[in-house]
N, C-alpha and C. Protein backbone atom coordinates (compact mmCIF):
# COMPACT_ATOMS: atom_id res chain seq x y z
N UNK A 1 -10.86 -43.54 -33.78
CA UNK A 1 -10.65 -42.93 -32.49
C UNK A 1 -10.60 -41.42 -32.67
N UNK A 2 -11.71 -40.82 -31.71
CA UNK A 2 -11.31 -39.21 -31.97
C UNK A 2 -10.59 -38.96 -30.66
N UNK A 3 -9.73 -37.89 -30.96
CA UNK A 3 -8.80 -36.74 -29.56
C UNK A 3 -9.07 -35.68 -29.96
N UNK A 4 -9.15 -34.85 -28.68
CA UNK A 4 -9.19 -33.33 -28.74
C UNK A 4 -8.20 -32.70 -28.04
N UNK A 5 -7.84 -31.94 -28.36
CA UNK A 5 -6.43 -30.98 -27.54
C UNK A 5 -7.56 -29.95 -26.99
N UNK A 6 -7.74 -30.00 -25.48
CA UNK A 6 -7.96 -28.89 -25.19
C UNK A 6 -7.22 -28.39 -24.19
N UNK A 7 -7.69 -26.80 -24.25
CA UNK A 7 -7.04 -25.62 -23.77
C UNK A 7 -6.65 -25.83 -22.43
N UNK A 8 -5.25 -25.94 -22.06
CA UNK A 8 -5.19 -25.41 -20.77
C UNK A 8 -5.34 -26.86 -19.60
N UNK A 9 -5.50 -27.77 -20.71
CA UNK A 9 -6.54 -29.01 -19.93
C UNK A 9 -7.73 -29.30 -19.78
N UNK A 10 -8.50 -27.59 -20.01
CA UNK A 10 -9.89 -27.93 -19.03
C UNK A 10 -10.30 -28.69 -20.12
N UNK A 11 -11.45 -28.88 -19.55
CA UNK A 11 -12.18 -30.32 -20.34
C UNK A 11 -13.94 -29.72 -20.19
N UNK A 12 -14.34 -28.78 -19.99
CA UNK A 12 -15.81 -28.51 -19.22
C UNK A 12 -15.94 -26.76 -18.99
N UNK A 13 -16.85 -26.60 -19.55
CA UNK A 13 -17.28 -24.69 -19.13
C UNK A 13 -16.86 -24.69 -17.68
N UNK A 14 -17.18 -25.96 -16.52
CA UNK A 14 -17.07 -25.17 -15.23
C UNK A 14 -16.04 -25.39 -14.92
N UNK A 15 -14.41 -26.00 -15.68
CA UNK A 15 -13.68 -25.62 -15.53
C UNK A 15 -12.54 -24.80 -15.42
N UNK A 16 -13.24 -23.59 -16.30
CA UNK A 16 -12.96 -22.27 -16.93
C UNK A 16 -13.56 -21.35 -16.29
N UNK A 17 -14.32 -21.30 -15.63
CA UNK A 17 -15.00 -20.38 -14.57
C UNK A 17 -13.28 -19.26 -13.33
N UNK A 18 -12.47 -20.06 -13.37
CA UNK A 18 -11.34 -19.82 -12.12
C UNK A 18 -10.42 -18.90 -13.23
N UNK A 19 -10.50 -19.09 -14.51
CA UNK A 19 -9.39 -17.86 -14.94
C UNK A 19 -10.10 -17.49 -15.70
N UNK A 20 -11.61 -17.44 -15.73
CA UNK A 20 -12.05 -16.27 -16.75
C UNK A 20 -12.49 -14.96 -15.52
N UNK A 21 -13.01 -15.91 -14.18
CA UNK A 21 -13.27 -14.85 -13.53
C UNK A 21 -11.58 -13.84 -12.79
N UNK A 22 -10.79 -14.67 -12.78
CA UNK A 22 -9.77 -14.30 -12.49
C UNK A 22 -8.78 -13.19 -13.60
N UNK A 23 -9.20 -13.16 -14.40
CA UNK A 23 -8.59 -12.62 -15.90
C UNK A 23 -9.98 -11.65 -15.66
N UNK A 24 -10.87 -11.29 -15.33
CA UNK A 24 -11.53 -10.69 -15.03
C UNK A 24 -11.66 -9.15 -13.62
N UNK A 25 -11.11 -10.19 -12.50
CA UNK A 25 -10.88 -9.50 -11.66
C UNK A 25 -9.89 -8.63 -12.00
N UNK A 26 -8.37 -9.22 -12.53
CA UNK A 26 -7.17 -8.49 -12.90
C UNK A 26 -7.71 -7.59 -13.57
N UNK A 27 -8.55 -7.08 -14.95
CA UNK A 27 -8.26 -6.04 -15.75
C UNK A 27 -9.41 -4.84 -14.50
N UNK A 28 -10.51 -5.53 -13.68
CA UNK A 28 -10.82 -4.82 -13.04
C UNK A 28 -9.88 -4.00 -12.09
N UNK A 29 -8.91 -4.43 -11.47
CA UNK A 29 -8.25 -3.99 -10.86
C UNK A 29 -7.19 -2.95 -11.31
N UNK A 30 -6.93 -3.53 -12.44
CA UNK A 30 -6.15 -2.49 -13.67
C UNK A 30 -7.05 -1.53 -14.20
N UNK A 31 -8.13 -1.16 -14.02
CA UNK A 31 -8.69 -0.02 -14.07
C UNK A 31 -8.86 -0.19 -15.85
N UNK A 32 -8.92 -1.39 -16.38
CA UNK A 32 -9.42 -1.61 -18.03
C UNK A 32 -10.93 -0.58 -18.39
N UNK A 33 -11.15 0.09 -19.28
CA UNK A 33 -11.91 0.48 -19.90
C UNK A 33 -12.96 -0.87 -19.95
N UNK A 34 -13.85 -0.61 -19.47
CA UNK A 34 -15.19 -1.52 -19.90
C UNK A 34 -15.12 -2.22 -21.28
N UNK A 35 -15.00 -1.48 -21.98
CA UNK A 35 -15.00 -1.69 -23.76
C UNK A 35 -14.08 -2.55 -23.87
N UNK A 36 -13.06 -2.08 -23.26
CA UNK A 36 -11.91 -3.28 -23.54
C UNK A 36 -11.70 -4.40 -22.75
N UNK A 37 -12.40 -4.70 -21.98
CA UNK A 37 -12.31 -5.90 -21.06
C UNK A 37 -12.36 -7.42 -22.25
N UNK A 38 -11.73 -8.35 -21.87
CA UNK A 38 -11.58 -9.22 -22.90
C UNK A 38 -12.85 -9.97 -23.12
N UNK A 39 -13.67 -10.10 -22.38
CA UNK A 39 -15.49 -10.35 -22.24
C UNK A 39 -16.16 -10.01 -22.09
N UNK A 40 -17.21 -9.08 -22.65
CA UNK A 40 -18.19 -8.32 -22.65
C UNK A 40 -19.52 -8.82 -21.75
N UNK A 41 -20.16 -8.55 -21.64
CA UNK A 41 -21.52 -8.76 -21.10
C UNK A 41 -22.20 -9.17 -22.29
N UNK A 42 -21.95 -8.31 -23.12
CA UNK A 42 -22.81 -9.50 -24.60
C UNK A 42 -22.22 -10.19 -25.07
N UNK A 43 -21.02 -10.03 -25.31
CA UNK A 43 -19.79 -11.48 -25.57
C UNK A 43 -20.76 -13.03 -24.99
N UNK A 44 -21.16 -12.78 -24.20
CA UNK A 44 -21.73 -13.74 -22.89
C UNK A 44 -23.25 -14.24 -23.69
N UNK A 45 -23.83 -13.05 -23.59
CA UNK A 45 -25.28 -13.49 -23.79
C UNK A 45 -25.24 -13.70 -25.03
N UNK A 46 -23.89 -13.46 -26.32
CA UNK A 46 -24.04 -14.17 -27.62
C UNK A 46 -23.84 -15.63 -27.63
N UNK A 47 -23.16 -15.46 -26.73
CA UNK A 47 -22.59 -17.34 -26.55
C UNK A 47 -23.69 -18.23 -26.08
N UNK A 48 -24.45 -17.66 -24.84
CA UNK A 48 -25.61 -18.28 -24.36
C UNK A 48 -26.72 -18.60 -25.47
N UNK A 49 -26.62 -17.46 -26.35
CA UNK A 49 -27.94 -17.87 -26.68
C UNK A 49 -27.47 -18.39 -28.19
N UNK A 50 -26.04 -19.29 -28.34
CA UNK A 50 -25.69 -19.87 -29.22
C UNK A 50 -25.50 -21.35 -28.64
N UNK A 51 -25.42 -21.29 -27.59
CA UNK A 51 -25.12 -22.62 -26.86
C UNK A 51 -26.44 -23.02 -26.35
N UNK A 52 -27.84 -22.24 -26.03
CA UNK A 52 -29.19 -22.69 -26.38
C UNK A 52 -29.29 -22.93 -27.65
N UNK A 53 -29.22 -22.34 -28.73
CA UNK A 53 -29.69 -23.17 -30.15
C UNK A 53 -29.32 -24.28 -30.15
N UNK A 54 -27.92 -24.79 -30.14
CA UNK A 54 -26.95 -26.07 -29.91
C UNK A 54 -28.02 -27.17 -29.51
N UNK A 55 -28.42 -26.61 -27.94
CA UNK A 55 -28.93 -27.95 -27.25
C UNK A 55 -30.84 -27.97 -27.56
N UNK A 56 -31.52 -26.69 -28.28
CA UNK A 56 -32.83 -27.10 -28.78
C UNK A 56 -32.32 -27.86 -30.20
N UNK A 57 -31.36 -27.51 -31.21
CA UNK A 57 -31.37 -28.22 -32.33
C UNK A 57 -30.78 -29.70 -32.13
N UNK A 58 -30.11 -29.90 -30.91
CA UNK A 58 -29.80 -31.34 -30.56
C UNK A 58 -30.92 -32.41 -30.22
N UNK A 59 -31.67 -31.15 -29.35
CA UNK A 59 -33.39 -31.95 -28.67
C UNK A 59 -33.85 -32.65 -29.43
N UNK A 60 -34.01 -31.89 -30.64
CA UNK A 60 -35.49 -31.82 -31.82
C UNK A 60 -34.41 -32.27 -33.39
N UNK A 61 -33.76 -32.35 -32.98
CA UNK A 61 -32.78 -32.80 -34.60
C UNK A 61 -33.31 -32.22 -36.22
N UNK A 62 -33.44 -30.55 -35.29
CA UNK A 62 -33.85 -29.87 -36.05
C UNK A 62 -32.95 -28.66 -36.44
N UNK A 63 -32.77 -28.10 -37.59
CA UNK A 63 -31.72 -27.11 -37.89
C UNK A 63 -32.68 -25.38 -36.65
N UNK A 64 -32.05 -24.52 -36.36
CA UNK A 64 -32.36 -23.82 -35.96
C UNK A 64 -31.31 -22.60 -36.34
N UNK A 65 -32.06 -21.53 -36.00
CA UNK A 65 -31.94 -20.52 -36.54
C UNK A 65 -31.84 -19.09 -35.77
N UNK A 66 -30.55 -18.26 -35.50
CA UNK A 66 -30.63 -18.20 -34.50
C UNK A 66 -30.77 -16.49 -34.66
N UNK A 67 -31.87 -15.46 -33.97
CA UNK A 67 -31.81 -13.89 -33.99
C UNK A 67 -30.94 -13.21 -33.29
């Protein structure tokens, strides 16, 4: 039998959508330095295009490699 402890409860990316954008709005509002915001804009597009390798090397049950 496997278990996972996850965070918070959520169970799903689109359940994390309500306090990342919300933890988002706050440092906007706090006037955070861009730089320091806890998620970058490439923070994002590193993840994306790590969570595409994921699901082409799942497709093709092939190792991939990622630039």
């Amino acid at each position: 039998m496997e278990t996972y402890a996850y965070l918070g409860g959520m169970m799903s990316f689109g359940e994390t959508f309500g306090s990342r954008i919300g933890k988002w709005v706050d440092q906007n509002i706090a006037k955070v330095k861009p730089e320091e915001v806890d998620a970058s804009g490439q923070d994002a597009l590193q993840v994306q295009t790590i969570i595409e390798g994921v699901i082409q090397s799942w497709q093709n049950d092939q190792i991939v490699t990622l630039e």
